[in-house]
PDB file of N, CA and C in Angstrom:
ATOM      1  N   UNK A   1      -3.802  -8.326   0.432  1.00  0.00           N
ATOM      2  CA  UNK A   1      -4.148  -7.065  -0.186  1.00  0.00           C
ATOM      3  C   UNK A   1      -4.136  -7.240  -1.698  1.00  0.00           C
ATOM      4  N   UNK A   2      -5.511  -6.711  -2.257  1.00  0.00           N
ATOM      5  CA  UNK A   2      -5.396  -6.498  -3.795  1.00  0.00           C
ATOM      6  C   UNK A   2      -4.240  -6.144  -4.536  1.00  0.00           C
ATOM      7  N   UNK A   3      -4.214  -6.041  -5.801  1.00  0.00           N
ATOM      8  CA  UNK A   3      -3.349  -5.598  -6.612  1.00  0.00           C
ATOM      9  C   UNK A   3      -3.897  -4.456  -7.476  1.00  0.00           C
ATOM     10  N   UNK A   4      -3.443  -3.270  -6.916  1.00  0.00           N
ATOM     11  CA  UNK A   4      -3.724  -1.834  -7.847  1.00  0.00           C
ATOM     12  C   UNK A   4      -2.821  -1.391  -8.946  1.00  0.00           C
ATOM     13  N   UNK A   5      -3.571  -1.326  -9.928  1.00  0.00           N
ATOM     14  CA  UNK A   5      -3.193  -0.885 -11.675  1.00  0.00           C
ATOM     15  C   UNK A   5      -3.710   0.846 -11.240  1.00  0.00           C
ATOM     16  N   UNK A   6      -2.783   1.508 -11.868  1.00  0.00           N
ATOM     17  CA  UNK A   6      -2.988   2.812 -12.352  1.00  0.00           C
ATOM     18  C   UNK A   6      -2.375   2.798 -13.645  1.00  0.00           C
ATOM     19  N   UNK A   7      -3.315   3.680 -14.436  1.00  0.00           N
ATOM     20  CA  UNK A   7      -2.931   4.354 -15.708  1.00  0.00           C
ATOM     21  C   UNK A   7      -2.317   5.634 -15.343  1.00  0.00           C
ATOM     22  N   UNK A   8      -1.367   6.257 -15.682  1.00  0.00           N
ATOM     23  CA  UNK A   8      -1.087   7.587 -15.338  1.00  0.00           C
ATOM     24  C   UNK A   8      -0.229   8.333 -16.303  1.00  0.00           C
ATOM     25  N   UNK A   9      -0.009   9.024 -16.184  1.00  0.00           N
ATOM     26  CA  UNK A   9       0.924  10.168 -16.509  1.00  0.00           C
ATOM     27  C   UNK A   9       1.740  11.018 -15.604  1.00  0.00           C
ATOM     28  N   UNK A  10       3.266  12.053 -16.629  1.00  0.00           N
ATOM     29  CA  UNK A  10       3.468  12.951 -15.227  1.00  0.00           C
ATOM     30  C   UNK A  10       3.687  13.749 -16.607  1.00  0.00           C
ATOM     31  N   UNK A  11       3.322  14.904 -16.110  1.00  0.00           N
ATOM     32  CA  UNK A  11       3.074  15.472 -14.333  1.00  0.00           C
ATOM     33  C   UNK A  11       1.448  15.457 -14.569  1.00  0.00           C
ATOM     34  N   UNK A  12       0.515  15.000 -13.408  1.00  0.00           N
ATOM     35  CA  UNK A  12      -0.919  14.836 -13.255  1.00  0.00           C
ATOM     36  C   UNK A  12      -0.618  15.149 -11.921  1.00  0.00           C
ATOM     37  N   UNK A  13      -0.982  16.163 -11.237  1.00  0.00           N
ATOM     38  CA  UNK A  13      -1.577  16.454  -9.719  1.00  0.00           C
ATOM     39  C   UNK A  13      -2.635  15.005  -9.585  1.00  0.00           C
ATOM     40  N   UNK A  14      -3.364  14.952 -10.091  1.00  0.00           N
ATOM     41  CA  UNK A  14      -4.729  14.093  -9.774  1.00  0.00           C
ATOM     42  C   UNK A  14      -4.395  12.301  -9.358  1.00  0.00           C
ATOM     43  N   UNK A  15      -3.046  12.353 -10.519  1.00  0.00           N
ATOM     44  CA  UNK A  15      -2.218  10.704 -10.179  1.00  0.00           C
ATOM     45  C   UNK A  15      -1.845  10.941  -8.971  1.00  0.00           C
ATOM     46  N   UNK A  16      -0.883  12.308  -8.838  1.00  0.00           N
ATOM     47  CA  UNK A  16       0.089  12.462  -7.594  1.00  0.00           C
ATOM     48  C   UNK A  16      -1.061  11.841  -6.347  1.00  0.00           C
ATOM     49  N   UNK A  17      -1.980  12.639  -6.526  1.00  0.00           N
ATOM     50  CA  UNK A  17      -3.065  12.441  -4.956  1.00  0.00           C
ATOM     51  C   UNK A  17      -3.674  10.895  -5.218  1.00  0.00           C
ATOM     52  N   UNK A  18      -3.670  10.355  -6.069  1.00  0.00           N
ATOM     53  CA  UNK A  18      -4.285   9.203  -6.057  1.00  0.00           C
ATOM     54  C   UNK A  18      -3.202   7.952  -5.327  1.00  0.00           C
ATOM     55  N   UNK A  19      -1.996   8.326  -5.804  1.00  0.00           N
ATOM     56  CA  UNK A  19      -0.809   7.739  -5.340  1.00  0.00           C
ATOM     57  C   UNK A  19      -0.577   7.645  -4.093  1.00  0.00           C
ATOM     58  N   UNK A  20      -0.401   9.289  -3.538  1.00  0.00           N
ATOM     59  CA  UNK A  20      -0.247   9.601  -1.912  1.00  0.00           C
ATOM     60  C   UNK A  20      -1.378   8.716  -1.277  1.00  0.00           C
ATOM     61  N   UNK A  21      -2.938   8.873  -1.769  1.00  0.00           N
ATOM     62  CA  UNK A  21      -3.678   7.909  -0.722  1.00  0.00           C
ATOM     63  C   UNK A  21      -3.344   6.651  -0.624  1.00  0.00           C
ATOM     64  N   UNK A  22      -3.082   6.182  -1.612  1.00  0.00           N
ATOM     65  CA  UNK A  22      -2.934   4.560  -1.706  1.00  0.00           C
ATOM     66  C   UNK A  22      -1.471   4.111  -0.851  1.00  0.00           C
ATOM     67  N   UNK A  23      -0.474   5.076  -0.843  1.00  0.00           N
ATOM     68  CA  UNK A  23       1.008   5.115   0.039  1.00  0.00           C
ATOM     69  C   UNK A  23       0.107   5.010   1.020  1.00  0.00           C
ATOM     70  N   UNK A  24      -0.594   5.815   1.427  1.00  0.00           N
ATOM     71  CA  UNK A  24      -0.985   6.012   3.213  1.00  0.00           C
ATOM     72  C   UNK A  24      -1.904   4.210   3.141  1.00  0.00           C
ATOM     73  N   UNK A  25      -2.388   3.645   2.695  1.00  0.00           N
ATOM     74  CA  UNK A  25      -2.348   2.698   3.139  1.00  0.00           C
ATOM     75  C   UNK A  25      -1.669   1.455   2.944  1.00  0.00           C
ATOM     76  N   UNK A  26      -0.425   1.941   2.750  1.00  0.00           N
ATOM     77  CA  UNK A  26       0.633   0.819   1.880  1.00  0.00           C
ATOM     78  C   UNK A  26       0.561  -0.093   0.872  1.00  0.00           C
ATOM     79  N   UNK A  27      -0.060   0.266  -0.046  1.00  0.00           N
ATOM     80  CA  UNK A  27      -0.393  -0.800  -1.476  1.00  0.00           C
ATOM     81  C   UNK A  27       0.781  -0.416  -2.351  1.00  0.00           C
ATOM     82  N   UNK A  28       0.714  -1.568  -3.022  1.00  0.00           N
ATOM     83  CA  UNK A  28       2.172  -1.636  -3.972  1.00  0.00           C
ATOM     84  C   UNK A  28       0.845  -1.401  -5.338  1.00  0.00           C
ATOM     85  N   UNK A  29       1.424  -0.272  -6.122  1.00  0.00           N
ATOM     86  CA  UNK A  29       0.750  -0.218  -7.420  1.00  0.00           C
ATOM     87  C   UNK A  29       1.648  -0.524  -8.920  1.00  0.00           C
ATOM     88  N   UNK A  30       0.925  -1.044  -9.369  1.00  0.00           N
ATOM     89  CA  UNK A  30       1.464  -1.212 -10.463  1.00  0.00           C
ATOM     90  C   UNK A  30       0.584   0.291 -11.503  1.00  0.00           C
ATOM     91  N   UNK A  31       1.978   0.646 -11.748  1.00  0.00           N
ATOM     92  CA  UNK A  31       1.697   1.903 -12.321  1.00  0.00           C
ATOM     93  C   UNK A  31       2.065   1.947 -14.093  1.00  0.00           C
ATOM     94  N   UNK A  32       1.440   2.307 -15.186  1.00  0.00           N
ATOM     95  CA  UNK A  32       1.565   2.383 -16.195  1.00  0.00           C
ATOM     96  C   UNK A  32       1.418   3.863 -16.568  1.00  0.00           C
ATOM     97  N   UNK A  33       2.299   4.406 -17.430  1.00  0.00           N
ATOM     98  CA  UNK A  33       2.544   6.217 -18.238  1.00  0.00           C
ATOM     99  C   UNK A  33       2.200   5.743 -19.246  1.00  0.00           C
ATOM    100  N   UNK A  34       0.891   6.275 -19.481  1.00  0.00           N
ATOM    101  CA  UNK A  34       0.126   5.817 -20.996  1.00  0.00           C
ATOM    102  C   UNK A  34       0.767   6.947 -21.884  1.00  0.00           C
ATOM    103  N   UNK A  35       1.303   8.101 -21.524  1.00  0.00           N
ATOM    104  CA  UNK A  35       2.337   9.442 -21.936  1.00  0.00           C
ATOM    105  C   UNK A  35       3.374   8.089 -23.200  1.00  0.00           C
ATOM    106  N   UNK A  36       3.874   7.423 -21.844  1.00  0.00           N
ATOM    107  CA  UNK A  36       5.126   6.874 -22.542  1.00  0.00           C
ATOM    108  C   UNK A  36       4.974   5.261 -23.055  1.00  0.00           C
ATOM    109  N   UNK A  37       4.003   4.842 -22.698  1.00  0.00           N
ATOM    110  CA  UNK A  37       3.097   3.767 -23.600  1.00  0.00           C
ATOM    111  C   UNK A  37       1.991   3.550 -24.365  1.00  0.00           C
ATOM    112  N   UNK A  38       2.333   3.715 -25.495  1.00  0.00           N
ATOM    113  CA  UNK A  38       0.758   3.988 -26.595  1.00  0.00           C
ATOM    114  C   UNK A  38       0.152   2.299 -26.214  1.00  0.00           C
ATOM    115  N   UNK A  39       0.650   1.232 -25.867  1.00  0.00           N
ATOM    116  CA  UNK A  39       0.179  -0.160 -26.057  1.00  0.00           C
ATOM    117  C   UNK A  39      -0.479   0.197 -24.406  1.00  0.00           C
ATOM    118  N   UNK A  40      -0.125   0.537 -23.418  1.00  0.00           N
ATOM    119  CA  UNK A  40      -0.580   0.584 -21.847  1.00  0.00           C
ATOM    120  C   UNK A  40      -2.046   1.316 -22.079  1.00  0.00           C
ATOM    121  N   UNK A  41      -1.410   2.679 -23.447  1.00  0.00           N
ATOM    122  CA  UNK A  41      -2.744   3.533 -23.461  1.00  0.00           C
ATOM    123  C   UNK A  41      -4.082   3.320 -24.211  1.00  0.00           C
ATOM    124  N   UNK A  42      -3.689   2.072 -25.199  1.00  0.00           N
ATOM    125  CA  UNK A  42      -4.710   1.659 -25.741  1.00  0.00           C
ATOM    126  C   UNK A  42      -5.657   0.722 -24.618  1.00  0.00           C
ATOM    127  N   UNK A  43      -4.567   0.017 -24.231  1.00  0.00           N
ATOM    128  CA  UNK A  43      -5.156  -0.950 -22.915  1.00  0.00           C
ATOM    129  C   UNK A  43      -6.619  -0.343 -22.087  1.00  0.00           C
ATOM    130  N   UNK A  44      -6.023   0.905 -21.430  1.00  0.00           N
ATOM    131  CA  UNK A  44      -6.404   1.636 -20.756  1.00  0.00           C
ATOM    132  C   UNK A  44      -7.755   1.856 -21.333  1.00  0.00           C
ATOM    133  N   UNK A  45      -8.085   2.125 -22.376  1.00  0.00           N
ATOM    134  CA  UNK A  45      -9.029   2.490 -23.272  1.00  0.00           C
ATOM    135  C   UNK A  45     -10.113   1.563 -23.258  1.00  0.00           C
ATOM    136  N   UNK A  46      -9.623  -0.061 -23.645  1.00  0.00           N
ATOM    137  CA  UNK A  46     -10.754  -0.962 -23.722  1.00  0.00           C
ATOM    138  C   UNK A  46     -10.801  -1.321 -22.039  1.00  0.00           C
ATOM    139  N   UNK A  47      -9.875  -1.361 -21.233  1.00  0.00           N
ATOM    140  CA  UNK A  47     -10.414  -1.963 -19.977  1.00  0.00           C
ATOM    141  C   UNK A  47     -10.992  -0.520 -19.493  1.00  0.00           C
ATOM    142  N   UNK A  48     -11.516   0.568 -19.820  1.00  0.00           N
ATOM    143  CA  UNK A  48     -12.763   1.487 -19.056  1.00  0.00           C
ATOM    144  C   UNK A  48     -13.406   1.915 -19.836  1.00  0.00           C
ATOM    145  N   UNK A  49     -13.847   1.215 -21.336  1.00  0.00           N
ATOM    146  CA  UNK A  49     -14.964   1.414 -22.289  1.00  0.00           C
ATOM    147  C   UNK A  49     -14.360   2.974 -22.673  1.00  0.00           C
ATOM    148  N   UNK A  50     -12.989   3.173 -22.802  1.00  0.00           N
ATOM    149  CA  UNK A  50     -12.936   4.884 -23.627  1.00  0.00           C
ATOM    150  C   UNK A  50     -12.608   5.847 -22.724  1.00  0.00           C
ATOM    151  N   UNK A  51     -12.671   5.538 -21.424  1.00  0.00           N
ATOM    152  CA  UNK A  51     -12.129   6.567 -20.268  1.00  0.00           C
ATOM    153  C   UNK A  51     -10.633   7.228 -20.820  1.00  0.00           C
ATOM    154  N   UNK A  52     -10.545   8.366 -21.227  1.00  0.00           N
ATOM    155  CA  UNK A  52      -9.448   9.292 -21.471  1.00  0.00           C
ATOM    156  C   UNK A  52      -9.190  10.098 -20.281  1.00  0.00           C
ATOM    157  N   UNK A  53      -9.369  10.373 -19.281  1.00  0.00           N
ATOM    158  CA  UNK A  53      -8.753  11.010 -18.315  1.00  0.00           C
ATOM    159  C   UNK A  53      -7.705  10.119 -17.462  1.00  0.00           C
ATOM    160  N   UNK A  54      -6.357  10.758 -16.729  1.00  0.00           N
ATOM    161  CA  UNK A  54      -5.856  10.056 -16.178  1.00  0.00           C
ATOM    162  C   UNK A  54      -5.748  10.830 -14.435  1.00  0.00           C
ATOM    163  N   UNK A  55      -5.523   9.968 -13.781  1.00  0.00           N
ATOM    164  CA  UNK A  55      -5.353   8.770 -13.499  1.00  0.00           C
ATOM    165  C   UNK A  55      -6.874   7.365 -13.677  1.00  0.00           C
ATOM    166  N   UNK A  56      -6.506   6.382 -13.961  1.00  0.00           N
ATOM    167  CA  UNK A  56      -7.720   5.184 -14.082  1.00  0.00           C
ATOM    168  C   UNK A  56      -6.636   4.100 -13.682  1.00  0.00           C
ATOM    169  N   UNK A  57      -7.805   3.451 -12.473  1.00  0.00           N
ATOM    170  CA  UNK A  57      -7.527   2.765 -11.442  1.00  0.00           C
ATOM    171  C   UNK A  57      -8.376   1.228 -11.712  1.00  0.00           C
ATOM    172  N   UNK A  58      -7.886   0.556 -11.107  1.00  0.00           N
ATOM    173  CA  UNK A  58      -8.312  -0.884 -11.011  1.00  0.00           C
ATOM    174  C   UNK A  58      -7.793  -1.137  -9.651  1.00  0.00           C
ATOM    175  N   UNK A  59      -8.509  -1.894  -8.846  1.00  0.00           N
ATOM    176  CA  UNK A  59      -8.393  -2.734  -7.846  1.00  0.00           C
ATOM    177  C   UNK A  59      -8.286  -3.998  -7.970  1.00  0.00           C
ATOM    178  N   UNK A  60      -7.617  -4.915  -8.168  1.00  0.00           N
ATOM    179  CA  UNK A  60      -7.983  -6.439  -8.684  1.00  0.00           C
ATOM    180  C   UNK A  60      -8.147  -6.157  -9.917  1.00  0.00           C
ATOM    181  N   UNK A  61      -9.739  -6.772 -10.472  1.00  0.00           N
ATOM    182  CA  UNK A  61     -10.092  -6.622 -11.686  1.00  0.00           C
ATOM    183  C   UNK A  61     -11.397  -5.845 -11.734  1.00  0.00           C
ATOM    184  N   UNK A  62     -11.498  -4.877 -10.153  1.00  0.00           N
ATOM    185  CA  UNK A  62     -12.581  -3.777 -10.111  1.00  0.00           C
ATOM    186  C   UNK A  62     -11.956  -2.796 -10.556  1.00  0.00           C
ATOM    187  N   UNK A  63     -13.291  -2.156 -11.676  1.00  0.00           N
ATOM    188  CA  UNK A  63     -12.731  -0.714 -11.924  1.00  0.00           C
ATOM    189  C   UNK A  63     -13.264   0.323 -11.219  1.00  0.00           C
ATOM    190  N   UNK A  64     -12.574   1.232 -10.320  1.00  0.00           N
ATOM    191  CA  UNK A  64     -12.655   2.239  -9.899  1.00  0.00           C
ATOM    192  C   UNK A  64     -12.789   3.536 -10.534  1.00  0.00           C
ATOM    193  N   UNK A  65     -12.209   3.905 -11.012  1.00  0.00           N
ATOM    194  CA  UNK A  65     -11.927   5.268 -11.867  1.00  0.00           C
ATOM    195  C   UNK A  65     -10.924   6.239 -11.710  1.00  0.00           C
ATOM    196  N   UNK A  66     -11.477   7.191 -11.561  1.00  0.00           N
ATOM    197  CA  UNK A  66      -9.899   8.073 -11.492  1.00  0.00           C
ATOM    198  C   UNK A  66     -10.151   8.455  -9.682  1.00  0.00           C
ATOM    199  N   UNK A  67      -8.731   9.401  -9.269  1.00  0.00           N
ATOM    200  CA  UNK A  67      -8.487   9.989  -8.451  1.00  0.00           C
ATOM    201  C   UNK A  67     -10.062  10.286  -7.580  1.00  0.00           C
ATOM    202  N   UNK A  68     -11.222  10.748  -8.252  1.00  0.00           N
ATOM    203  CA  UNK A  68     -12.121  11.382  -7.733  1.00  0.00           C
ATOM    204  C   UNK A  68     -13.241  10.426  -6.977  1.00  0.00           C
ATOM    205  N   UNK A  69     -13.272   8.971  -7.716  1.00  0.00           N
ATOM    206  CA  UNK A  69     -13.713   8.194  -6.963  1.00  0.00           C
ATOM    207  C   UNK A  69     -13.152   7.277  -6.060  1.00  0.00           C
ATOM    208  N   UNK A  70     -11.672   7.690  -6.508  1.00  0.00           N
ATOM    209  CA  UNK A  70     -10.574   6.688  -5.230  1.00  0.00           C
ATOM    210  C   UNK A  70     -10.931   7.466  -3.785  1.00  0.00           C
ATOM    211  N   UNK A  71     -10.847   8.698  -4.271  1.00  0.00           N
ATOM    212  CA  UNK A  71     -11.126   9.628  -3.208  1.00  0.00           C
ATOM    213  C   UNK A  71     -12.284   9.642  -2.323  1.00  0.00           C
ATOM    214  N   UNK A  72     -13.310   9.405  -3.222  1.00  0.00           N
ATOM    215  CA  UNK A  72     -14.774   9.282  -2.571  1.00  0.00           C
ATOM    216  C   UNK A  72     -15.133   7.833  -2.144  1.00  0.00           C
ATOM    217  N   UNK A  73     -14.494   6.442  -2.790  1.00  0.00           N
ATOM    218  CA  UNK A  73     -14.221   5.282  -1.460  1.00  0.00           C
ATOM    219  C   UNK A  73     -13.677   5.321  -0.365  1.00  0.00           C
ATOM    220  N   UNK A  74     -12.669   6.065  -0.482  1.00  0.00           N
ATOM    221  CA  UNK A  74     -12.308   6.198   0.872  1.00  0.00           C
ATOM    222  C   UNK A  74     -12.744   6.729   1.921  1.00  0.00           C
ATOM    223  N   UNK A  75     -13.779   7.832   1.020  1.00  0.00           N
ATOM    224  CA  UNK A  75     -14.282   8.750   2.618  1.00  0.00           C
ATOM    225  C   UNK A  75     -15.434   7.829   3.059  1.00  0.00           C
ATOM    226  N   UNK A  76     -15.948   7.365   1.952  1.00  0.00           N
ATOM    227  CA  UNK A  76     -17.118   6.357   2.497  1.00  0.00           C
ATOM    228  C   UNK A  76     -16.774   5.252   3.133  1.00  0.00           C
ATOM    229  N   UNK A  77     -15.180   4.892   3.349  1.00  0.00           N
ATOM    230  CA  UNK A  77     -15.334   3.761   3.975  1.00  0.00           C
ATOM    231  C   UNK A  77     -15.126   2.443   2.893  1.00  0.00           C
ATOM    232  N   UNK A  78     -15.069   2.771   1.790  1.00  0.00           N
ATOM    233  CA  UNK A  78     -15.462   1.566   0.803  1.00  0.00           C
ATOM    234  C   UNK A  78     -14.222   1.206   0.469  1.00  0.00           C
ATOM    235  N   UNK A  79     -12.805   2.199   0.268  1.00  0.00           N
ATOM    236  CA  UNK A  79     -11.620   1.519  -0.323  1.00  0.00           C
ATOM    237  C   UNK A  79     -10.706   0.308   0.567  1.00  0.00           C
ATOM    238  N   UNK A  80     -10.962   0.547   1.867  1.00  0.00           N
ATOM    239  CA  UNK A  80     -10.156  -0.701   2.774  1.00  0.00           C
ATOM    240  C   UNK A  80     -10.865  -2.085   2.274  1.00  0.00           C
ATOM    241  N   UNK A  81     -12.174  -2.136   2.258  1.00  0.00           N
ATOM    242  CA  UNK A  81     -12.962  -3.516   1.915  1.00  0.00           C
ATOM    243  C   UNK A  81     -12.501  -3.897   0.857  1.00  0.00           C
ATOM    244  N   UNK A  82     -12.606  -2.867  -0.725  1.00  0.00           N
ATOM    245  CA  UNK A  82     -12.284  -3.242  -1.808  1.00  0.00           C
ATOM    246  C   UNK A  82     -10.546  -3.717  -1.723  1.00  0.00           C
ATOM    247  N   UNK A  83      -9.570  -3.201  -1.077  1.00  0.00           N
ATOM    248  CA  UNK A  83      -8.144  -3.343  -0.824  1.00  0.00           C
ATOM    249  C   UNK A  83      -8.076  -5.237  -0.512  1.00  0.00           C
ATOM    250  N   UNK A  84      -9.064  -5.068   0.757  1.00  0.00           N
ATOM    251  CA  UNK A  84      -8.668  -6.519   1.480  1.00  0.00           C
ATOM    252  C   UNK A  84      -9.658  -7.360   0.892  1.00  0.00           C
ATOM    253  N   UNK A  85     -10.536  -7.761   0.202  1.00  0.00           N
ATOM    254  CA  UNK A  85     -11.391  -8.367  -0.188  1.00  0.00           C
ATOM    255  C   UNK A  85     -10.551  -9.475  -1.110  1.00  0.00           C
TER     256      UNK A  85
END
């Protein structure tokens, strides 16, 4: 199984649900609070060309995006492939 990066913050509902899906299929995330890291949050910045919303996701070294497209791989079927690939 891949290795998932989240950028996040709390309190974000949108991390929370991005989190809960990824629990339901048991992935260990490596999670970063760009809140409480300006160096995680700059990061964050050049690895999604400027993406300021949180949660921002990586799979490996695929970028996903936030909560809304974690959400929408999964219904399609696309996040198990990207997980085990």
């Amino acid at each position: 199984m891949k290795k998932v990066t989240m950028y996040s913050g709390d309190p974000c509902p949108y991390c929370a649900a991005a989190k809960a899906l990824l629990k339901t299929k048991k992935v260990e995330i490596e999670e970063f609070d760009i809140w409480k890291d300006p160096v995680k949050a700059k990061e964050m910045l050049q690895r999604t060309n400027g993406a300021r919303t949180i949660p921002q996701i990586f799979i490996g070294e695929t970028y996903i995006g936030g909560n809304d497209k974690l959400q929408e791989a999964n219904r399609k079927g696309e996040l198990d492939r990207l997980l085990s690939e």
